[in-house]
Protein backbone atom coordinates (compact mmCIF):
# COMPACT_ATOMS: atom_id res chain seq x y z
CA UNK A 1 150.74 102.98 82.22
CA UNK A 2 148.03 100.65 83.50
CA UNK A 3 147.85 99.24 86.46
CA UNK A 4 147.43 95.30 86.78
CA UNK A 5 145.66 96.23 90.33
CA UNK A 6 141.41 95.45 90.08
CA UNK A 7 139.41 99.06 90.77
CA UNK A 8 137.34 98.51 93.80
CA UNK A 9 133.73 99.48 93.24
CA UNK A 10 132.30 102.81 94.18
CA UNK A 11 131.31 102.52 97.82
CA UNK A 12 127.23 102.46 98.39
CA UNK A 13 125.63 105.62 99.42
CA UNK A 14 124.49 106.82 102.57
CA UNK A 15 121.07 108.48 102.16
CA UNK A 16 118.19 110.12 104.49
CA UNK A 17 114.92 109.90 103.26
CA UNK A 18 112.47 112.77 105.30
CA UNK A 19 109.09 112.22 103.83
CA UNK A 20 105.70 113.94 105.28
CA UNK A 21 103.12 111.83 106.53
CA UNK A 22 103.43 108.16 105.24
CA UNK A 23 100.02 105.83 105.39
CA UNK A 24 100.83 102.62 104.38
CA UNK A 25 104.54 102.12 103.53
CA UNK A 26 104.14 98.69 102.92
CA UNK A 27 102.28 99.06 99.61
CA UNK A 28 104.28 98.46 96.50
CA UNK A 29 104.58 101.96 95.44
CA UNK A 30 106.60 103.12 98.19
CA UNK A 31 108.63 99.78 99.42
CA UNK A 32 109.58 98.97 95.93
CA UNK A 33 111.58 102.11 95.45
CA UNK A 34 113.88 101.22 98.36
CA UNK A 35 114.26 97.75 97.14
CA UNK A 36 115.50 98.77 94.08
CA UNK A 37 117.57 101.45 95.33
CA UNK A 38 119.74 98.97 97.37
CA UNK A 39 121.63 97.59 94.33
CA UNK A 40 123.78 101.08 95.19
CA UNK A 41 122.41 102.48 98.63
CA UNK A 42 121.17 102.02 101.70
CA UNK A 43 119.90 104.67 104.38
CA UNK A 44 116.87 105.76 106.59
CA UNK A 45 113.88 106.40 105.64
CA UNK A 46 111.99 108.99 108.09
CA UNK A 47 108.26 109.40 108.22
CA UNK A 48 105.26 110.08 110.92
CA UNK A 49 102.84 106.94 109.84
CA UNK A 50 100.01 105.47 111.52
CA UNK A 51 102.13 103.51 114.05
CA UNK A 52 105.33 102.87 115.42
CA UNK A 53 108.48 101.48 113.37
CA UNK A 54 112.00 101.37 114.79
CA UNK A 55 114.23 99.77 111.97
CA UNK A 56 111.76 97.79 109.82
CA UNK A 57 113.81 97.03 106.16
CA UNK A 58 112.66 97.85 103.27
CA UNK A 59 116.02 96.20 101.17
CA UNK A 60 118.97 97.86 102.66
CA UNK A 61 116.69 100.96 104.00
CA UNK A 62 115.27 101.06 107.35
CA UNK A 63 112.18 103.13 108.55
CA UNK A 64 111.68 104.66 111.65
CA UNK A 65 108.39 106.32 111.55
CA UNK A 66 105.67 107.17 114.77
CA UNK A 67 102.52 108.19 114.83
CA UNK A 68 101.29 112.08 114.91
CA UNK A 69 99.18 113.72 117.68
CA UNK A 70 97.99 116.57 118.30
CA UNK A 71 99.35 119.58 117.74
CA UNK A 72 102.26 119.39 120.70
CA UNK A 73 102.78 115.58 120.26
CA UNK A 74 103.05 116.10 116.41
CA UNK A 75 105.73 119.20 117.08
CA UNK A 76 107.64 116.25 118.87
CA UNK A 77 107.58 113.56 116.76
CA UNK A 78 108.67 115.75 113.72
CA UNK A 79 111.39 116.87 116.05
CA UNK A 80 112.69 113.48 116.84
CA UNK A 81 112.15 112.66 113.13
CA UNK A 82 113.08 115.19 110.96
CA UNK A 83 115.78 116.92 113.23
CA UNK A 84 117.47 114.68 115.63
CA UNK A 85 117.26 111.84 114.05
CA UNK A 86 119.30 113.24 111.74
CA UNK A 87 121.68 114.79 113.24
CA UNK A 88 122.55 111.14 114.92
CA UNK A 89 123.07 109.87 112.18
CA UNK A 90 124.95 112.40 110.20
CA UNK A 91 127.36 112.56 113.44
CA UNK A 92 127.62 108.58 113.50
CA UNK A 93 129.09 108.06 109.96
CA UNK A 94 129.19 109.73 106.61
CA UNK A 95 125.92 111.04 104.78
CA UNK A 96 125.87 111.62 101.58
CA UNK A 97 122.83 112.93 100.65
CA UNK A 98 119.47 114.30 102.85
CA UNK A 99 116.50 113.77 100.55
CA UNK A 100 113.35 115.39 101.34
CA UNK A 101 110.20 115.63 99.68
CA UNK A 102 109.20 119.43 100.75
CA UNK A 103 112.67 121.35 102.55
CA UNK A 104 110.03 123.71 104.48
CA UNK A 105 107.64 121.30 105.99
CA UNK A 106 110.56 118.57 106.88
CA UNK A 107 112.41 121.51 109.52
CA UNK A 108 116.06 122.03 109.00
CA UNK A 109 117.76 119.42 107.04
């Protein structure tokens, strides 16, 4: 039997983007991507860059990204980043997938 009731869309995903160190995400071949991927998702996007973001859209993404220092100020920043970060997030809703572009240089996740 079929049922006269409409099937609700897939929900959107959740997804963390960890990315190494990210100079200009502004240009087209790196905001682009996350416009076009929020037909079906939205997410973080995580990255040390040349300066500060906290929430900055890129579609349905947002990027929070500071910049790296030396060696103990970078150990913190990819802390907050890459680890905690996170971990908030994961523990605030549902994740569904942690995307990274190298496992061993982006810690934990």
């Amino acid at each position: 039997m079929y049922s006269s009731e409409p099937v609700s869309p897939r929900p959107d995903l959740n997804l963390i983007f960890l990315f190494p160190q990210v100079w200009s995400p502004e240009k087209v071949n790196f905001a682009e991507r996350f416009r076009l991927l929020s037909s079906f998702a939205q997410g973080e996007i995580l990255t040390p860059t040349g300066k500060y973001r906290h929430g900055d859209a890129f579609g349905r993404f947002r990027i929070f990204s500071e910049p790296l220092g030396g060696a103990w100020k970078s150990f913190l920043v990819r802390l907050r980043l890459q680890i905690l970060r996170p971990l908030r997030t994961y523990r605030r809703g549902s994740v569904d997938a942690v995307i990274t572009y190298d496992p061993y240089a982006s810690g934990l996740n």
